[in-house]
Protein backbone atom coordinates (compact mmCIF):
# COMPACT_ATOMS: atom_id res chain seq x y z
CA UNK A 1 151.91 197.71 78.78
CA UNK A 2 153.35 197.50 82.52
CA UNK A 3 149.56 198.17 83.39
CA UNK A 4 148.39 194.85 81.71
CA UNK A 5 150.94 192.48 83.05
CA UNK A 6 148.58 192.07 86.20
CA UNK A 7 145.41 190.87 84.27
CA UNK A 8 147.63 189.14 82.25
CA UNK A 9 148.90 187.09 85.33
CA UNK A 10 145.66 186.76 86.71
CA UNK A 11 144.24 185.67 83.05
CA UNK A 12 147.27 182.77 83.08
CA UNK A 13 146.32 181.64 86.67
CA UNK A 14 143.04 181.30 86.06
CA UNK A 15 143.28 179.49 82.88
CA UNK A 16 146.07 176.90 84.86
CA UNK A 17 143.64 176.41 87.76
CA UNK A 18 141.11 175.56 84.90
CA UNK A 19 143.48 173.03 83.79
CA UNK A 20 145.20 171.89 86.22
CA UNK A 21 142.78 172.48 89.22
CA UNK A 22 144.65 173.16 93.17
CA UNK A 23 143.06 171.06 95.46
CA UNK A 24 142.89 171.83 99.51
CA UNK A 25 145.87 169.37 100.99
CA UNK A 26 143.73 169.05 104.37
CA UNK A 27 140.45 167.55 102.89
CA UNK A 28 141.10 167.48 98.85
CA UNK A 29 138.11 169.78 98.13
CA UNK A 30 138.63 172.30 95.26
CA UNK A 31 140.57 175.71 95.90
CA UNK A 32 138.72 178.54 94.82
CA UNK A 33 140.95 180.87 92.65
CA UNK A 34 141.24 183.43 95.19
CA UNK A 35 142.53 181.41 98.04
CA UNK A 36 146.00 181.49 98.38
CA UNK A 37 148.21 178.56 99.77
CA UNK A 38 147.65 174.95 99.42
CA UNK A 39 144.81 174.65 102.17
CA UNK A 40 141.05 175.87 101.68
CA UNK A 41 139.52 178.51 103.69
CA UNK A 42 136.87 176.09 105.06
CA UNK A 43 139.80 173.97 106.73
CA UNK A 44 141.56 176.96 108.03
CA UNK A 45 138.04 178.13 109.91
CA UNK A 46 137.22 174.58 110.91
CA UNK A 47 140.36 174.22 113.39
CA UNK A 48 139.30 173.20 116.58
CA UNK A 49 140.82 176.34 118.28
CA UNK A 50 141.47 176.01 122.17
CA UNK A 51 139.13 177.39 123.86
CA UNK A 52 138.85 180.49 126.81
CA UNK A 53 139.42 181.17 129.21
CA UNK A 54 142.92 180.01 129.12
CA UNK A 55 146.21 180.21 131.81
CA UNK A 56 147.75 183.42 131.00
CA UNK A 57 151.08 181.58 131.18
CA UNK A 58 150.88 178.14 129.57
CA UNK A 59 148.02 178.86 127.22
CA UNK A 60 145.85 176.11 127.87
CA UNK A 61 142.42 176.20 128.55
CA UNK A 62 141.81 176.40 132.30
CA UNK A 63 137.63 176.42 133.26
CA UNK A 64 136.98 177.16 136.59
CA UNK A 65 135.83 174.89 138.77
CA UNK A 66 137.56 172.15 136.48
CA UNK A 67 139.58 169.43 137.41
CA UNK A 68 142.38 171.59 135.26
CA UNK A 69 142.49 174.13 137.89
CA UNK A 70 143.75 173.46 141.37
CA UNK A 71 141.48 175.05 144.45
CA UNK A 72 143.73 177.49 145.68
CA UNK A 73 143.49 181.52 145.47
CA UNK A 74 146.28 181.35 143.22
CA UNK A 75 144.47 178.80 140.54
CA UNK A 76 147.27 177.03 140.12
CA UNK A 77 146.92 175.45 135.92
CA UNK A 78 147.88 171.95 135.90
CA UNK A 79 149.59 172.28 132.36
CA UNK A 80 152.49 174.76 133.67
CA UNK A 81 153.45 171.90 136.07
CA UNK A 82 154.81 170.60 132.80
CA UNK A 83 157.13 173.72 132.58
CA UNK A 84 160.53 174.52 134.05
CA UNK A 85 160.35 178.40 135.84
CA UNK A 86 162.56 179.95 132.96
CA UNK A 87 159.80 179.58 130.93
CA UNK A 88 157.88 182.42 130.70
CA UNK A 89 155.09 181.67 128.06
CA UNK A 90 153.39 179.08 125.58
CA UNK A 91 151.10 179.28 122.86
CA UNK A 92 149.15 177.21 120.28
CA UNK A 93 146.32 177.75 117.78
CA UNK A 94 144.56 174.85 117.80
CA UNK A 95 143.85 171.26 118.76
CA UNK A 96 145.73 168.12 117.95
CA UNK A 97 144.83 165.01 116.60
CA UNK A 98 142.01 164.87 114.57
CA UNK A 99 140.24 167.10 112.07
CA UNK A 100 141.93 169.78 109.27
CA UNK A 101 144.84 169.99 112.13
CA UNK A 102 146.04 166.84 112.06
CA UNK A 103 145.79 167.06 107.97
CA UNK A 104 148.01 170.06 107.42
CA UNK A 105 150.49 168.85 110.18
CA UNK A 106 150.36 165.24 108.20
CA UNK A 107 150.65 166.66 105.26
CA UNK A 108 153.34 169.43 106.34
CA UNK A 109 155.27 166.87 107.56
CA UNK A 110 155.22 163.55 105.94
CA UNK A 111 154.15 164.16 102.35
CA UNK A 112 155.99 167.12 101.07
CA UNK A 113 153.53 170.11 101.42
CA UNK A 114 156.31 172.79 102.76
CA UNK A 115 153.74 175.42 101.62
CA UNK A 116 151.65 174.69 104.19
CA UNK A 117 154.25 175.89 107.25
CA UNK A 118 153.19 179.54 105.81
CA UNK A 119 149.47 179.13 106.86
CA UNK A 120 150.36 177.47 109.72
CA UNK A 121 152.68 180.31 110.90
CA UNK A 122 149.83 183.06 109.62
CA UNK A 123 147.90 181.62 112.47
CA UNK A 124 150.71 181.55 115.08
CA UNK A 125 151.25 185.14 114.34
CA UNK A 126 148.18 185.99 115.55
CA UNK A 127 148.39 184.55 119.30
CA UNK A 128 148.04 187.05 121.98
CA UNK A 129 150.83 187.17 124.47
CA UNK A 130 151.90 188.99 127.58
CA UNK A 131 153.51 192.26 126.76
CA UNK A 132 156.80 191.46 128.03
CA UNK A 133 157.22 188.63 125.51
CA UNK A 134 155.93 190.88 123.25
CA UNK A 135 159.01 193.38 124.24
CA UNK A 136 161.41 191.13 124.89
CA UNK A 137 161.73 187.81 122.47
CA UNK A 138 165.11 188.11 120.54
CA UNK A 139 165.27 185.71 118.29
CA UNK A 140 163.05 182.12 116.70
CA UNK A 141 164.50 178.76 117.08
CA UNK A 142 163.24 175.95 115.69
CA UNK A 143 163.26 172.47 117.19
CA UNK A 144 166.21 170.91 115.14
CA UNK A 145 165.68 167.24 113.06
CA UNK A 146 168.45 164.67 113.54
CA UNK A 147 170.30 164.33 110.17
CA UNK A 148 169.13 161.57 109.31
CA UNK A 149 165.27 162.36 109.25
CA UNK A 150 166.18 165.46 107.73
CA UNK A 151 167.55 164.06 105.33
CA UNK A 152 164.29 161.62 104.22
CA UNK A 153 162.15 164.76 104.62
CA UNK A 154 164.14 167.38 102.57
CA UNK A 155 163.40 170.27 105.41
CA UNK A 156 162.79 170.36 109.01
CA UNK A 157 159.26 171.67 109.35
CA UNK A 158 160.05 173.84 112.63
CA UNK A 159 162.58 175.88 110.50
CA UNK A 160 160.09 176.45 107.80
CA UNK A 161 157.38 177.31 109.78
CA UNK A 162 159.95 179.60 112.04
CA UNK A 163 160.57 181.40 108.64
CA UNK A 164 157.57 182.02 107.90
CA UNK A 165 156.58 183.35 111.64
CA UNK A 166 160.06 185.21 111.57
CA UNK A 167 159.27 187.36 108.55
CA UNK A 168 155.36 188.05 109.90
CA UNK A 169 157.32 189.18 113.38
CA UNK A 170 159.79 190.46 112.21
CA UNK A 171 162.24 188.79 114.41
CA UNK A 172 165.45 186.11 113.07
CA UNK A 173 165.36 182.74 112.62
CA UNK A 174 168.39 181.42 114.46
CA UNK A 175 168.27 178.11 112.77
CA UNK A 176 172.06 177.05 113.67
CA UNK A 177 171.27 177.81 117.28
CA UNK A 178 170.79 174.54 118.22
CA UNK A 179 171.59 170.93 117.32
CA UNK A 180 170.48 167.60 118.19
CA UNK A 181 173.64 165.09 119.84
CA UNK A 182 171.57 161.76 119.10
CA UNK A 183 168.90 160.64 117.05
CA UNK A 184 165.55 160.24 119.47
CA UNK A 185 162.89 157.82 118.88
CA UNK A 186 159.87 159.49 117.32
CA UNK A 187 157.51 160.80 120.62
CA UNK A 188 153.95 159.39 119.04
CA UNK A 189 153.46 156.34 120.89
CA UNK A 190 155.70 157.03 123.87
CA UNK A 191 154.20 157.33 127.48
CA UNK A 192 155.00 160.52 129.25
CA UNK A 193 158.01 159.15 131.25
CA UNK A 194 159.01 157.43 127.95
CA UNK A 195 159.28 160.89 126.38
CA UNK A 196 161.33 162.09 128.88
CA UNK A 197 164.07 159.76 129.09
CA UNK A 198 163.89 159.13 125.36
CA UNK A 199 165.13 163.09 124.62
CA UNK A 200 166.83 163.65 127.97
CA UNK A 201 170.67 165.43 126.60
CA UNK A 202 169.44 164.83 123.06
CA UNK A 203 169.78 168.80 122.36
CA UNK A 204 173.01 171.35 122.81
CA UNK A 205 173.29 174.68 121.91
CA UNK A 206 175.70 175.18 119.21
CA UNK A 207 178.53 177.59 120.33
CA UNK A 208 178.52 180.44 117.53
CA UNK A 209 175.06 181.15 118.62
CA UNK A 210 176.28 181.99 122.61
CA UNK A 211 176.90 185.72 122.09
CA UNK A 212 173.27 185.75 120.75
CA UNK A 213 171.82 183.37 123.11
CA UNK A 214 172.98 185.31 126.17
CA UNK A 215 170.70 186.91 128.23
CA UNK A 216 168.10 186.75 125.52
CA UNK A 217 164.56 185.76 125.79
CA UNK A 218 164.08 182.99 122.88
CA UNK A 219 160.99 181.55 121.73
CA UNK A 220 161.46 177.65 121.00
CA UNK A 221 159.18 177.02 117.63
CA UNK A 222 157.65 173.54 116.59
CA UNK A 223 154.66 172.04 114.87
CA UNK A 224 152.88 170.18 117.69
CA UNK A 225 153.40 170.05 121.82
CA UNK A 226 152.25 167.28 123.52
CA UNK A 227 153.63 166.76 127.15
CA UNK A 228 156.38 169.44 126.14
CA UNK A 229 159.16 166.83 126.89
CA UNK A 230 161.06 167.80 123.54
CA UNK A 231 160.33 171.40 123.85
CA UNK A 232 161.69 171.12 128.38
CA UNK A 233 164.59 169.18 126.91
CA UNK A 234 165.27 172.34 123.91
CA UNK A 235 164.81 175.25 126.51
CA UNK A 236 167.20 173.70 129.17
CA UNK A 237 169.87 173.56 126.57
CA UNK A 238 169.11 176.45 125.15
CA UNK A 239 169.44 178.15 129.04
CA UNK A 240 172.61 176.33 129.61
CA UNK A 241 173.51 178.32 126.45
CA UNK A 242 173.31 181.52 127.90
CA UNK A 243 169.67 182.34 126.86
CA UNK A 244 167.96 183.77 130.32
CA UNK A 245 164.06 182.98 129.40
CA UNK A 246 162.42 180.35 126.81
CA UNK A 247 158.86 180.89 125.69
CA UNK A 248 157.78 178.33 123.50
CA UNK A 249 155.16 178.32 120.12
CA UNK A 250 153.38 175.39 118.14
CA UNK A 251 150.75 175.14 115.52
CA UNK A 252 148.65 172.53 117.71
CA UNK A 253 148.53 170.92 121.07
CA UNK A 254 147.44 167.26 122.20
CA UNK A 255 144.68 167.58 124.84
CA UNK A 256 144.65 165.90 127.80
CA UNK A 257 142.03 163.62 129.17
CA UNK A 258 139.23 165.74 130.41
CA UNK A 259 140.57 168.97 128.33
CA UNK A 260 137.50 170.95 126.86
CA UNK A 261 137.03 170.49 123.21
């Protein structure tokens, strides 16, 4: 009997899907029984990854000769300006807005589709990163939500899609880590020095995480990075937490004028 409950499972998800069809969240086309998840292969392989060759530090694509890349022997990227020297690394699959990216963050985010932070985080798993992040990353921690947004959403979608990348790399989620002080106005429409002031102290790290925070190299997770103004303001709280190194990880990026596509 035990050797029928399989085909029995399969035979009841088959007939559901034949009732009550799944549909892709990213562009509503049909999900074929074997695709697992709420988001259709076709979206998944239609990301607009970033493209090589890319800074070995920042993770952002870096062609030479481009205006990206500063004339100098040492090729100095233009993104890791953005970065404070404790942090070591940053990574992201894929290109933000526009496209199946911008549909599974939308849809991640704003209209209830927590599945999707375990697709998302399949894909972050599989970043390539310098060996001694590799060796040395401690712990996950998730951008936090001020209470009151997480409380319209139901779930912050950094800690879900930390989770998910937790389990995958087999590392924690230190979710009570760290805490925003303030509510921050929402970064979409803000200039770059707008960003900065507007989450400038908005993050502290919570004091029953020090004795895992120190000396530990952390990696700060969210969905998207833009300017990395929320993830600078994280990792400086995070270092004046005890942690000694911040690397960061998101699901997508916002290019830059110019940036290849």
């Amino acid at each position: 009997m035990s050797g029928l409950r399989p085909h029995l499972r399969s035979l009841g998800a088959g007939v559901l899907d034949f009732i009550l069809p799944r549909h892709c969240i990213a562009c509503d086309g049909a999900l074929g029984g074997s695709e697992p998840g709420v988001v259709c292969g076709r979206c998944w392989a239609g990301l607009p990854r970033l493209p090589l060759p890319q800074c070995p530090r920042c993770g952002h694509p870096t062609p030479v000769g481009g205006a990206h890349v500063a004339h100098s022997a040492a090729r100095r990227c233009y993104w890791c300006d953005n970065l404070p020297p404790y942090v070591r690394a940053v990574r992201s699959v894929c290109w933000m807005p526009g496209g199946a990216a911008a549909a599974v963050v939308q849809a991640l985010k704003y209209d209830g589709w927590s599945a999707a932070a375990e697709g998302m985080a399949e894909r972050m798993a599989r970043l390539a990163w310098p060996e001694d992040v590799i060796e040395e990353r401690a712990g996950l921690v998730p951008v936090p939500l001020a209470p009151t947004r997480l409380r319209e959403r139901g779930y912050n979608q950094s800690a879900l899609i930390a989770s998910a990348l937790g389990r995958r790399w087999k590392l924690p989620a230190w979710n009570d880590a760290l805490r925003r002080t303030r509510a921050t106005e929402s970064q979409t429409r803000l200039t770059p020095g707008e960003r900065l002031r507007n989450v400038a102290g908005a993050f502290l790290a919570c004091s029953s995480a020090r004795n895992r925070l120190r000396g530990a190299h952390v990696v700060l997770v969210d969905d998207v990075v833009t300017t990395a103004a929320t993830l600078n303001a994280c990792a400086a709280a995070l270092v004046a937490g005890g942690a000694r190194i911040v690397s960061y990880v998101t699901f997508a990026r916002a290019p830059a004028a110019g940036d290849p596509r």
